[in-house]
N, C-alpha and C. Protein backbone atom coordinates (compact mmCIF):
# COMPACT_ATOMS: atom_id res chain seq x y z
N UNK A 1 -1.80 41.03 -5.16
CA UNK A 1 -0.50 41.09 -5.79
C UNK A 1 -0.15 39.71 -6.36
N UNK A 2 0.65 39.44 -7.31
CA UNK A 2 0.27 38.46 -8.24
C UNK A 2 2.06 37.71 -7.68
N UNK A 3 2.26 36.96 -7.17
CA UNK A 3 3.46 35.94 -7.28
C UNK A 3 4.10 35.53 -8.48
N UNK A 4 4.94 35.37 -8.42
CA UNK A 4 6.20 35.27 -9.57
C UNK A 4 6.75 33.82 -9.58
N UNK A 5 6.15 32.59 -10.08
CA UNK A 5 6.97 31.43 -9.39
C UNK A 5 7.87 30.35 -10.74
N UNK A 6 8.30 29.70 -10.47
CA UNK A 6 8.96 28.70 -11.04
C UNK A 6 9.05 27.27 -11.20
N UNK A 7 9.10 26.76 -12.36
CA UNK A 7 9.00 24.76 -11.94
C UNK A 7 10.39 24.22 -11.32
N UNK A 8 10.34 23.71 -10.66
CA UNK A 8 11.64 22.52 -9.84
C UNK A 8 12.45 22.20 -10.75
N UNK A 9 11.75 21.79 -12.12
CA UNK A 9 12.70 21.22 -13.02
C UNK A 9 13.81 21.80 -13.71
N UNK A 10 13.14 23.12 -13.48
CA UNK A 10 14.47 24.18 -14.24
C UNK A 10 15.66 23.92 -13.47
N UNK A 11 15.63 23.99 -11.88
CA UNK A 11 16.71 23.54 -11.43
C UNK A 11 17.05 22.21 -11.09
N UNK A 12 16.33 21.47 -11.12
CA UNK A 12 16.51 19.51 -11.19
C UNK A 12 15.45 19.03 -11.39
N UNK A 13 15.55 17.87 -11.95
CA UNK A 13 14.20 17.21 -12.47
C UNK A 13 14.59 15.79 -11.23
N UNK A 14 15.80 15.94 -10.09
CA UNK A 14 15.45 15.09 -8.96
C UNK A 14 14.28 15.19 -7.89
N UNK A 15 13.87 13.34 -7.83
CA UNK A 15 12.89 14.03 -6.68
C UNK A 15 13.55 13.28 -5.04
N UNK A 16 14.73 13.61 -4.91
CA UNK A 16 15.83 13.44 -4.28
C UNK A 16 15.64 14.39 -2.89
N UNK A 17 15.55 14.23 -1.64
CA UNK A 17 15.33 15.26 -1.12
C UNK A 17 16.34 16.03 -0.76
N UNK A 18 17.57 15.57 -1.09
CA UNK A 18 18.26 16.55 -0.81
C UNK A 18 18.47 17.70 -2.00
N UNK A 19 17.88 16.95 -3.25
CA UNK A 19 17.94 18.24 -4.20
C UNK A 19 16.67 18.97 -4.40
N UNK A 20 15.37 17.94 -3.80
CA UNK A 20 14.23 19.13 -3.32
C UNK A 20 14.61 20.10 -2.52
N UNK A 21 14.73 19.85 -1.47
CA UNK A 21 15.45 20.97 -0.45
C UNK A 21 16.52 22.04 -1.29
N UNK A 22 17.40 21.83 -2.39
CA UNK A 22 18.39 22.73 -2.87
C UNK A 22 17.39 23.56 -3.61
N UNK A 23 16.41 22.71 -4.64
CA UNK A 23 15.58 23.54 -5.73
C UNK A 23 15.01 24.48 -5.08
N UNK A 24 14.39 24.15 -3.73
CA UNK A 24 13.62 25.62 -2.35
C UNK A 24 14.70 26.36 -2.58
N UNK A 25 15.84 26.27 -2.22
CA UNK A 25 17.43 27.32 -1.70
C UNK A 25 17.37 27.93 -3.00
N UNK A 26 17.36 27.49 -4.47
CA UNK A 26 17.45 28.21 -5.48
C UNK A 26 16.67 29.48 -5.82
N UNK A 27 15.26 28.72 -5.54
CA UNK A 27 14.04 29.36 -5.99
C UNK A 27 13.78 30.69 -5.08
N UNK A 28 14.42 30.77 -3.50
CA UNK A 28 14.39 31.49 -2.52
C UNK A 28 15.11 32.76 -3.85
N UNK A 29 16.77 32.33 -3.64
CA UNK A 29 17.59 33.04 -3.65
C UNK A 29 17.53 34.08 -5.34
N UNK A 30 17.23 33.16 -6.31
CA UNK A 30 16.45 33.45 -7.40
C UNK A 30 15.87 34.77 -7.13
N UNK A 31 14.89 34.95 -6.06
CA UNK A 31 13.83 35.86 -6.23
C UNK A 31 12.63 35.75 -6.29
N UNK A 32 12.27 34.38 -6.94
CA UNK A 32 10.95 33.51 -7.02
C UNK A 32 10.41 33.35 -5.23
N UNK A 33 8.99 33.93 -5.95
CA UNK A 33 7.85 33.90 -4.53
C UNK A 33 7.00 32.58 -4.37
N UNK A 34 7.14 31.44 -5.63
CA UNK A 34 6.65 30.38 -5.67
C UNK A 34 7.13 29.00 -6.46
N UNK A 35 7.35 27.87 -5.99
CA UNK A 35 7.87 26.81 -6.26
C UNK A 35 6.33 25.43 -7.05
N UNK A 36 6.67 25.24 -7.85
CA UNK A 36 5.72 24.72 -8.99
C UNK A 36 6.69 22.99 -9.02
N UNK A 37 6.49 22.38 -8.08
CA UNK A 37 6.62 20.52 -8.28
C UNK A 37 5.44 19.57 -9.04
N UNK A 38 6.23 19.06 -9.97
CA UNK A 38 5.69 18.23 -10.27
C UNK A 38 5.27 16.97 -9.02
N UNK A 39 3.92 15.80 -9.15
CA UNK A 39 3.62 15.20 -8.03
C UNK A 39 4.88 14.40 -7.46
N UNK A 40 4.85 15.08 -6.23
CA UNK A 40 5.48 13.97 -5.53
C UNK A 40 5.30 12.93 -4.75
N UNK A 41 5.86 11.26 -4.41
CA UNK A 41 5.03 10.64 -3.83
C UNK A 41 5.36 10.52 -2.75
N UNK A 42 4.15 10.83 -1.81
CA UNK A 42 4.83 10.81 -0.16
C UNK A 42 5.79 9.81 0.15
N UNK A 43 5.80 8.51 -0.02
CA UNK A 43 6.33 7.55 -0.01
C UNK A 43 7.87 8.05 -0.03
N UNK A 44 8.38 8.29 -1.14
CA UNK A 44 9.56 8.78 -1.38
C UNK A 44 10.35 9.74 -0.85
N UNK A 45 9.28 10.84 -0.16
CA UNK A 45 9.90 12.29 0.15
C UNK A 45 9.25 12.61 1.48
N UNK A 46 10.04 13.21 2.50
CA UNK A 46 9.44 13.65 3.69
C UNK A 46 8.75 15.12 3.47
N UNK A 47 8.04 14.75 3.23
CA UNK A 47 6.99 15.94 3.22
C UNK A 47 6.98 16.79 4.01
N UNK A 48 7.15 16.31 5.28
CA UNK A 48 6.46 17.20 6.45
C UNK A 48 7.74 18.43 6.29
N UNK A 49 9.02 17.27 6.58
CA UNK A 49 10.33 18.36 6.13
C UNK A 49 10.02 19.14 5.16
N UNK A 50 9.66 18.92 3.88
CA UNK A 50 9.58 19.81 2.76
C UNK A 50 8.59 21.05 2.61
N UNK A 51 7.65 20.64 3.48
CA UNK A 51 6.47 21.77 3.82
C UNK A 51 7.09 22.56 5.02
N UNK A 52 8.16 22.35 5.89
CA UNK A 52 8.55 23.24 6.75
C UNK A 52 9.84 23.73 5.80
N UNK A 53 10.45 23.64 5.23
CA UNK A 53 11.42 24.43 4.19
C UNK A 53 11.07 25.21 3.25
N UNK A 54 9.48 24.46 2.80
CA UNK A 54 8.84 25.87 2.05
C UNK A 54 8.38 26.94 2.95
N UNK A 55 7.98 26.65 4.07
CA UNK A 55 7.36 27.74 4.83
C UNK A 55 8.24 28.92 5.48
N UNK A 56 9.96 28.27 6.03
CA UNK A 56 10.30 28.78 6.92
C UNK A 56 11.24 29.18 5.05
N UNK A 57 11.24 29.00 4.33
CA UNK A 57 11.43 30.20 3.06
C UNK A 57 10.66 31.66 2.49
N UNK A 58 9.41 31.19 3.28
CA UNK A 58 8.17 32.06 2.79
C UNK A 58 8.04 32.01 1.31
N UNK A 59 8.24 30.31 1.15
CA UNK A 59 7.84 30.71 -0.69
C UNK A 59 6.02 30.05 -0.74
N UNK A 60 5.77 29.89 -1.76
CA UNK A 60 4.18 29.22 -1.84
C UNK A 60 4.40 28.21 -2.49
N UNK A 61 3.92 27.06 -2.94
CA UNK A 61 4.22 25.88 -4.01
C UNK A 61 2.75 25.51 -4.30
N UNK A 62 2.94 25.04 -5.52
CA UNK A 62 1.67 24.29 -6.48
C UNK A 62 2.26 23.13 -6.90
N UNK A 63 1.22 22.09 -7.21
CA UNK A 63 1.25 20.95 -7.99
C UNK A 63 0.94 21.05 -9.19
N UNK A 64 1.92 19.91 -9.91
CA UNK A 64 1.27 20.16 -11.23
C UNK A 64 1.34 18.63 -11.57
N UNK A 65 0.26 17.69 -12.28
CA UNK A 65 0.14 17.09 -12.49
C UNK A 65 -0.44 16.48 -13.84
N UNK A 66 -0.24 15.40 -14.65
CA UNK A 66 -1.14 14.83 -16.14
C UNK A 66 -1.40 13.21 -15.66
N UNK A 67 -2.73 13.45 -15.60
CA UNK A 67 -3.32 12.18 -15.45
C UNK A 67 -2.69 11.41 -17.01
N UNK A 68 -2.74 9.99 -15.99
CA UNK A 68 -2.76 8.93 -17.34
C UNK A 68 -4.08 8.84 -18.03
N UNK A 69 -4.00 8.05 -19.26
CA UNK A 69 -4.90 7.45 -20.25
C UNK A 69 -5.94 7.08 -19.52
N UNK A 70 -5.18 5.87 -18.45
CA UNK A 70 -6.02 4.61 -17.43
C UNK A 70 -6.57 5.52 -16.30
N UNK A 71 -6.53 6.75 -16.00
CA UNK A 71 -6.92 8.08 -15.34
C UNK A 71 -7.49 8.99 -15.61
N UNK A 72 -8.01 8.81 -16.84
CA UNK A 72 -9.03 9.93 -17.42
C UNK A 72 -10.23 10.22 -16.63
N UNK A 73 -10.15 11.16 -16.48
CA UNK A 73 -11.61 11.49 -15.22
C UNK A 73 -13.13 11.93 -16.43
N UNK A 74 -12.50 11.91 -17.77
CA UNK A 74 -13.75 12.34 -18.77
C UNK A 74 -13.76 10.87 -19.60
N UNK A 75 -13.61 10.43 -18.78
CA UNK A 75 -13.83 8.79 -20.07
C UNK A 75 -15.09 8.15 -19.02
N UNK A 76 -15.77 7.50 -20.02
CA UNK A 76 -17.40 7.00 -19.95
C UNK A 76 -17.25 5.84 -19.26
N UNK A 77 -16.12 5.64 -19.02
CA UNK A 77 -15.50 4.05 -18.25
C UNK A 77 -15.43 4.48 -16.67
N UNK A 78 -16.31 3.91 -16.28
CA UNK A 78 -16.34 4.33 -14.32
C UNK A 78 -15.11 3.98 -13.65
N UNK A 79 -14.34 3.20 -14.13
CA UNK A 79 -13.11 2.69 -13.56
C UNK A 79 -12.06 3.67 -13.65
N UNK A 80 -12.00 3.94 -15.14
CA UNK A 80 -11.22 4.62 -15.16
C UNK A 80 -11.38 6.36 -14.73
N UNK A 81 -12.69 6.49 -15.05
CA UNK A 81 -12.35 7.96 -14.25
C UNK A 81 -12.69 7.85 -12.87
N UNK A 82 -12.94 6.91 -11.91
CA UNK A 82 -12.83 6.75 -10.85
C UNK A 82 -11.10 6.36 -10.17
N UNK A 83 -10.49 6.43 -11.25
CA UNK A 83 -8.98 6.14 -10.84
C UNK A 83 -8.08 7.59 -10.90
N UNK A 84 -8.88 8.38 -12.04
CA UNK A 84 -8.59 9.83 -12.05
C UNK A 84 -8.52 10.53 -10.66
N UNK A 85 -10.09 10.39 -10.18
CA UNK A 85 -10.46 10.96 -9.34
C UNK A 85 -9.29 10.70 -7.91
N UNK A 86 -9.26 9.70 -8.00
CA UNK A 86 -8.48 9.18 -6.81
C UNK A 86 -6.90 9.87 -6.70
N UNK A 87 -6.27 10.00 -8.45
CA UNK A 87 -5.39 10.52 -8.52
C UNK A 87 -5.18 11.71 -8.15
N UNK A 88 -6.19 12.29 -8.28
CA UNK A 88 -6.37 13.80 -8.13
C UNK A 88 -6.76 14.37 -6.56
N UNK A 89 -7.68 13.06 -5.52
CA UNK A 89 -7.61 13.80 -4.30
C UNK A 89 -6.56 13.30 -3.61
N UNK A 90 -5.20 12.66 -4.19
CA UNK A 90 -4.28 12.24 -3.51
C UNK A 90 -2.99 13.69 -3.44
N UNK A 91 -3.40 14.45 -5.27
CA UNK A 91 -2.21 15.65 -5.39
C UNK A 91 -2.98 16.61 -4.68
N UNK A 92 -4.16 16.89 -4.15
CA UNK A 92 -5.21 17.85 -3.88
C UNK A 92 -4.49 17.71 -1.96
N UNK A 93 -4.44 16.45 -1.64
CA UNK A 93 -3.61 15.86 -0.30
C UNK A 93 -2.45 16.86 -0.29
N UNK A 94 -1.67 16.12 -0.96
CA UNK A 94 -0.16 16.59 -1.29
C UNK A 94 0.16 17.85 -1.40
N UNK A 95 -0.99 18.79 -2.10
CA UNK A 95 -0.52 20.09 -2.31
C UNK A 95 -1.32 20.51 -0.84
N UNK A 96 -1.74 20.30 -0.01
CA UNK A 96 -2.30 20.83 1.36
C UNK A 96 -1.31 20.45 1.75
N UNK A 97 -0.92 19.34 2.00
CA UNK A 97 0.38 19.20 3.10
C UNK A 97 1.59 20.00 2.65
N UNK A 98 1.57 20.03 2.04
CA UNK A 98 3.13 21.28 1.39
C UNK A 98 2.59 22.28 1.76
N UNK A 99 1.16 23.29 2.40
CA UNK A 99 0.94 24.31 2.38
C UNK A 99 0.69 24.94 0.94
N UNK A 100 0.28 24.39 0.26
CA UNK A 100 -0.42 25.00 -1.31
C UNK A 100 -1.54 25.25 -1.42
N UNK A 101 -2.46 25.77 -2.52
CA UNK A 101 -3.26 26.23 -2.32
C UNK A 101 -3.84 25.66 -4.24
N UNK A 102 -2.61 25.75 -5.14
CA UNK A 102 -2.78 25.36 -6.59
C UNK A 102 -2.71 23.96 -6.78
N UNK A 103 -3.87 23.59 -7.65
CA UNK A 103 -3.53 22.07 -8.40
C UNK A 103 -3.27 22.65 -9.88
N UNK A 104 -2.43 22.15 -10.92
CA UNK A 104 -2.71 22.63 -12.15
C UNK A 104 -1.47 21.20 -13.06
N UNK A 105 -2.26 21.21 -14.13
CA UNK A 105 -1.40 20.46 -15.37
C UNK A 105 -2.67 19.91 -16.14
N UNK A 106 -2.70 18.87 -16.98
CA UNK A 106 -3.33 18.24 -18.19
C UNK A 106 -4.09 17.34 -17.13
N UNK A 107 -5.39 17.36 -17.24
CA UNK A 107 -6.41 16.74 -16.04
C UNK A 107 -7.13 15.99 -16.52
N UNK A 108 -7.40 15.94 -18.21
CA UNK A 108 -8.44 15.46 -18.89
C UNK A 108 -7.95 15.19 -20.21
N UNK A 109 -8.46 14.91 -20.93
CA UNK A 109 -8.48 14.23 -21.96
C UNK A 109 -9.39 15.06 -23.26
C-alpha cells in the first residue's frame, strides 16, 4: 500500500524544534502517512525527541537532500566526491535515527 506524505516546508521552513514537533502535529492531523524533512543537523535538533514524535504519531519520514558543487559525488576530483560521500552517510545516519527508511533529492551533478 503506497503512503501519502508531505514536505515540512509546506507547513514551516523552521528547523526550530518546537516547530518541527508542530509540522509532525500538522502532518498527523492533515491525514498525511509521511513527513519528507529537508537535512537536519543533529547538532541543532534533538533527534532522539523527534524520532519518538514521529513514531508515537505512526507517521514515516524521509530525507531529502542536494549536495553542494564542493560535494559532487560524480566529479573526477577525489576530494570532492569524497566530501559527497561523507555528506550522504551522515543523511543516510539521520534518516535511520528518525526511523526512515528514504534518502531522496539532487545527489549528483
Amino acid at each position: 500500500m503506497s503512503r501519502i506524505g508531505i514536505h515540512s516546508f509546506v507547513w514551516s521552513a523552521s528547523s526550530a524544534q518546537a516547530d518541527l514537533e508542530r509540522t509532525l502535529a500538522n502532518t498527523k492531523e492533515a491525514g498525511f502517512d509521511l513527513i519528507e524533512f529537508s537535512y537536519l543537523d543533529p547538532a541543532d535538533v534533538d533527534i532522539g525527541r523527534l524520532a519518538k514524535s514521529i513514531a508515537d504519531l505512526g507517521l514515516g519520514v524521509a530525507i531529502s537532500i542536494g549536495l553542494p558543487a564542493d560535494g559532487d559525488i560524480s566529479s573526477p576530483d577525489k576530494a570532492v566526491a569524497a566530501r559527497g560521500v561523507e555528506i550522504l552517510n551522515r543523511t543516510v545516519a539521520l534518516t535511520r535515527d528518525l526511523g526512515g527508511q528514504k534518502v531522496g533529492g539532487i545527489l549528483s551533478t
